[in-house]
PDB file of N, CA and C in Angstrom:
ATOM      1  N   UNK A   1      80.372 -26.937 192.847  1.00  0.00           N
ATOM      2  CA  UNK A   1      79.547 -27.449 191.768  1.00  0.00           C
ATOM      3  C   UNK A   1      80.439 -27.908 190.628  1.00  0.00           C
ATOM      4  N   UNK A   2      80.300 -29.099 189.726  1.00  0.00           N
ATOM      5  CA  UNK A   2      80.817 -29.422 188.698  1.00  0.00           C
ATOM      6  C   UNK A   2      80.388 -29.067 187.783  1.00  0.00           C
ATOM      7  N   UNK A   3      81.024 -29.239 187.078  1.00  0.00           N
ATOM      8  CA  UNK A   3      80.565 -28.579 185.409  1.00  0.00           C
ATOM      9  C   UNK A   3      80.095 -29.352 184.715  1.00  0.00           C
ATOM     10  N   UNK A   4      79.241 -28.471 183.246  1.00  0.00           N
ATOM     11  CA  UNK A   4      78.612 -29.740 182.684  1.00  0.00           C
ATOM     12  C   UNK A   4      79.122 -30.456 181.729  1.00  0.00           C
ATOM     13  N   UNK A   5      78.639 -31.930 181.856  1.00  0.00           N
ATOM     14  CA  UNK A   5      79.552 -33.147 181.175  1.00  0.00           C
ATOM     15  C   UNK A   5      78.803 -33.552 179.922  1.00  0.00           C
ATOM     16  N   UNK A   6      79.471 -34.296 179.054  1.00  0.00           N
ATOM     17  CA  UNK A   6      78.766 -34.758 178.134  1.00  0.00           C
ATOM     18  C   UNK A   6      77.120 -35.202 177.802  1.00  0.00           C
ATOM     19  N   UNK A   7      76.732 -35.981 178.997  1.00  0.00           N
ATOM     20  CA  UNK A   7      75.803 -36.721 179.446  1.00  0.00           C
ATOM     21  C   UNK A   7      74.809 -35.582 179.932  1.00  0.00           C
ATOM     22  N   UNK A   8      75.503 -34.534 180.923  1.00  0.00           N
ATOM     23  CA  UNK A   8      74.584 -33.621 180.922  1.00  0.00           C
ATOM     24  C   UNK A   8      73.743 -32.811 179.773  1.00  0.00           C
ATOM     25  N   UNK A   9      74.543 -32.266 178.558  1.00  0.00           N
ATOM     26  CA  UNK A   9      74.097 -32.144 177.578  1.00  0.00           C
ATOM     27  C   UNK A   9      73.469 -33.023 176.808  1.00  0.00           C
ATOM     28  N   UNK A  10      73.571 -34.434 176.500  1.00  0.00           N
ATOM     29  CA  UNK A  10      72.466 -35.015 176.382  1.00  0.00           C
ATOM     30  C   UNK A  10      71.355 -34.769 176.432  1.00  0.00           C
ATOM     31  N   UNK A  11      71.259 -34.928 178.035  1.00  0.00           N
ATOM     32  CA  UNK A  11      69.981 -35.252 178.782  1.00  0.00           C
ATOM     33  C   UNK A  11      69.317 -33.544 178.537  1.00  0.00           C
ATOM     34  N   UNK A  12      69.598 -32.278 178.534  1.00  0.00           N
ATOM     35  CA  UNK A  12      69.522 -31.451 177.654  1.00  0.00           C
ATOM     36  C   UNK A  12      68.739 -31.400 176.471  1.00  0.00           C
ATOM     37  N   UNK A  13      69.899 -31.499 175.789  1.00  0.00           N
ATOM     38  CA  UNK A  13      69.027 -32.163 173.981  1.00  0.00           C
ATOM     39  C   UNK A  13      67.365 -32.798 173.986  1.00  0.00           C
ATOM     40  N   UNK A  14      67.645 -34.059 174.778  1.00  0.00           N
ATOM     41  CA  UNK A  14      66.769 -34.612 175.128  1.00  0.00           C
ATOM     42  C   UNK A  14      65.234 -34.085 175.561  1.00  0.00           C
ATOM     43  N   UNK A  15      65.219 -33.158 176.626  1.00  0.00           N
ATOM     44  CA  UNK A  15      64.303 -32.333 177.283  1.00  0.00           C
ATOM     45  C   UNK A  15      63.765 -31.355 176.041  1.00  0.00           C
ATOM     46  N   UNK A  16      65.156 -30.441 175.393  1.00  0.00           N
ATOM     47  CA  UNK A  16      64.879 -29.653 174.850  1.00  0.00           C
ATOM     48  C   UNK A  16      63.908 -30.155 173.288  1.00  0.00           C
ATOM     49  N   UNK A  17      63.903 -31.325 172.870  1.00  0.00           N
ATOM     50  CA  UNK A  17      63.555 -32.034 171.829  1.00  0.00           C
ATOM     51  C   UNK A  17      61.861 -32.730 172.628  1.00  0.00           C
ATOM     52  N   UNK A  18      61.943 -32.906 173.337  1.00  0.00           N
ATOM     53  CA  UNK A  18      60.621 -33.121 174.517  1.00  0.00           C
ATOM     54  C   UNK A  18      60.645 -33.014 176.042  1.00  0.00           C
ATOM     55  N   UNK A  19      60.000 -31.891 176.279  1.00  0.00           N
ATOM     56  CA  UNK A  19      60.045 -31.834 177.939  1.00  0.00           C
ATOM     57  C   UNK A  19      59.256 -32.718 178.821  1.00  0.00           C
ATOM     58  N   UNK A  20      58.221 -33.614 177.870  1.00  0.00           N
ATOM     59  CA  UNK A  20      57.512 -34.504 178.572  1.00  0.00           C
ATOM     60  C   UNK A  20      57.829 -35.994 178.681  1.00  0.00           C
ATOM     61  N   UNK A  21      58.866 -35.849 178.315  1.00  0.00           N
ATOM     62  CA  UNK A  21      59.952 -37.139 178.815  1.00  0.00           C
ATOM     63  C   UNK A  21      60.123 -37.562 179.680  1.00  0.00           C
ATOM     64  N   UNK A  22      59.610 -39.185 180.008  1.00  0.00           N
ATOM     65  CA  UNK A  22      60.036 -39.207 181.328  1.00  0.00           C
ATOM     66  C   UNK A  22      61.514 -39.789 181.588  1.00  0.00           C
ATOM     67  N   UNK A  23      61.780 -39.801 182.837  1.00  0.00           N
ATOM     68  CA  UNK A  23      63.513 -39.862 183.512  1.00  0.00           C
ATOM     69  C   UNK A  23      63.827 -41.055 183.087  1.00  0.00           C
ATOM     70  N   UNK A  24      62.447 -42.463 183.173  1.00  0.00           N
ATOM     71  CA  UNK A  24      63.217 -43.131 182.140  1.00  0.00           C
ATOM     72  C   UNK A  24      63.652 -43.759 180.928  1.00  0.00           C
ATOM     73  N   UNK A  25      63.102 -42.938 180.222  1.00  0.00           N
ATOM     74  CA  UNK A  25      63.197 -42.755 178.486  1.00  0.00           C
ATOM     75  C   UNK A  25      64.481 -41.993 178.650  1.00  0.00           C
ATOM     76  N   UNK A  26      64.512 -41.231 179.032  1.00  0.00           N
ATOM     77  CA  UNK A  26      65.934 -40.370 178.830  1.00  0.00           C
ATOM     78  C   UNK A  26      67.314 -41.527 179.682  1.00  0.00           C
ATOM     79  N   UNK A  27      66.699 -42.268 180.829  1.00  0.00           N
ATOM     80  CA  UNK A  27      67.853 -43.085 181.206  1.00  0.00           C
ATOM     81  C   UNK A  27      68.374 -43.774 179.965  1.00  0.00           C
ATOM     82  N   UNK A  28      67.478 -44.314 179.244  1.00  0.00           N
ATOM     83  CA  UNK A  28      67.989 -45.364 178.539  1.00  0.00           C
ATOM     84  C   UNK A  28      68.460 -44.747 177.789  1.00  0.00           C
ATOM     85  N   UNK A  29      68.493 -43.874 177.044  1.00  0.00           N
ATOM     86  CA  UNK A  29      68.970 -42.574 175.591  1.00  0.00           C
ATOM     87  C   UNK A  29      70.542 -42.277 176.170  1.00  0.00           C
ATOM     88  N   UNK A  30      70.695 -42.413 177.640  1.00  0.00           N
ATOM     89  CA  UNK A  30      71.945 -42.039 178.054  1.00  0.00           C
ATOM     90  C   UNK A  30      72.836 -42.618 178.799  1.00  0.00           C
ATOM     91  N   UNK A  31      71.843 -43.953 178.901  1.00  0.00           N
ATOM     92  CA  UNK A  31      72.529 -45.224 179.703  1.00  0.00           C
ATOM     93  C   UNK A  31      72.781 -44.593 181.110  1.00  0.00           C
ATOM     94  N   UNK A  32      72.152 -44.094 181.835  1.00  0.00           N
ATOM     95  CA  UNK A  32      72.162 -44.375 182.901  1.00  0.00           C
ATOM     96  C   UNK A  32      71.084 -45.042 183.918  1.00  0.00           C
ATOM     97  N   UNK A  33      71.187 -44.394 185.227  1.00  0.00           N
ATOM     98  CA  UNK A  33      69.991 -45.119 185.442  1.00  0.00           C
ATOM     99  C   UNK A  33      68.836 -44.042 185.755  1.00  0.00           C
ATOM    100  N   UNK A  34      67.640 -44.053 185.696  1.00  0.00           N
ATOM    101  CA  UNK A  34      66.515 -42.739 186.135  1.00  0.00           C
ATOM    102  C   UNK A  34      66.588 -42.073 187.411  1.00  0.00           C
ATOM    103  N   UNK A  35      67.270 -42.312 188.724  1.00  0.00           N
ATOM    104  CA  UNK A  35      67.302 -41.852 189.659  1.00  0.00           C
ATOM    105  C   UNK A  35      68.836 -40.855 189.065  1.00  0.00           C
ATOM    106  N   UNK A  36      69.365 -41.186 188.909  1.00  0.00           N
ATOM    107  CA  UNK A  36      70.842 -40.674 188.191  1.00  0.00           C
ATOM    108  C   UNK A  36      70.455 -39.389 187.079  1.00  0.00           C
ATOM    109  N   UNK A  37      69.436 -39.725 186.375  1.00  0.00           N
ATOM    110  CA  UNK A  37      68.915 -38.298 185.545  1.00  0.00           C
ATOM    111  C   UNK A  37      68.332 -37.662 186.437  1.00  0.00           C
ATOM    112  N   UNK A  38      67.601 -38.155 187.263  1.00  0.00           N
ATOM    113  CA  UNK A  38      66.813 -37.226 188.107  1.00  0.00           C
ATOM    114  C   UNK A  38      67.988 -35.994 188.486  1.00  0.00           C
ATOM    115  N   UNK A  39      68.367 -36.676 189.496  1.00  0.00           N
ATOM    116  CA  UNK A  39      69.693 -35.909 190.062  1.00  0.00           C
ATOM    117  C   UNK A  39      70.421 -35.235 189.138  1.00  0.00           C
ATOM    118  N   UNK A  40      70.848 -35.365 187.761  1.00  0.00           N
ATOM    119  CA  UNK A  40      71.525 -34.346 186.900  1.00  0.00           C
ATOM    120  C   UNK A  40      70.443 -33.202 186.580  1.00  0.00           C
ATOM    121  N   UNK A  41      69.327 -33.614 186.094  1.00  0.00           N
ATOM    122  CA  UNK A  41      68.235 -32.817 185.806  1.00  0.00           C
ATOM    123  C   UNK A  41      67.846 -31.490 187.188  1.00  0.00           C
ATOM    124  N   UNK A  42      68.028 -32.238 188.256  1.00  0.00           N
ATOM    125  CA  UNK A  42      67.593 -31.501 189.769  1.00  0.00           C
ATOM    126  C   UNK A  42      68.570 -30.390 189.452  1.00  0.00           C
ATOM    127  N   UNK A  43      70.154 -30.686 189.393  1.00  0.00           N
ATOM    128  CA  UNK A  43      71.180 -29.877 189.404  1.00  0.00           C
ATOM    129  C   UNK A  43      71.335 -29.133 188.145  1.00  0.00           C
ATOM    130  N   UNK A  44      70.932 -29.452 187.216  1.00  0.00           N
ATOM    131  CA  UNK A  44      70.864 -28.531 185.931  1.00  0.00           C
ATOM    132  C   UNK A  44      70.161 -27.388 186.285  1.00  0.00           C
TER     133      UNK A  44
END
């Protein structure tokens, strides 16, 4: 397992500031793409 990265904490912040966020409101907040948060979010 990797550790967590910048972006992970983000996406973090993010949740923790609204959990009803969807993956791609938070893509764009972190420039990635929503399948890509998914997957950090899954592994968080």
């Amino acid at each position: 397992m990797t550790g967590i990265d910048d972006v992970d904490y983000e996406i973090l912040e993010l949740l923790m500031a609204d959990a009803r966020r969807s993956y791609r409101e938070i893509a764009e907040a972190v420039d990635r793409s929503p399948p890509t948060v998914s997957e950090c979010v899954e592994r968080l």
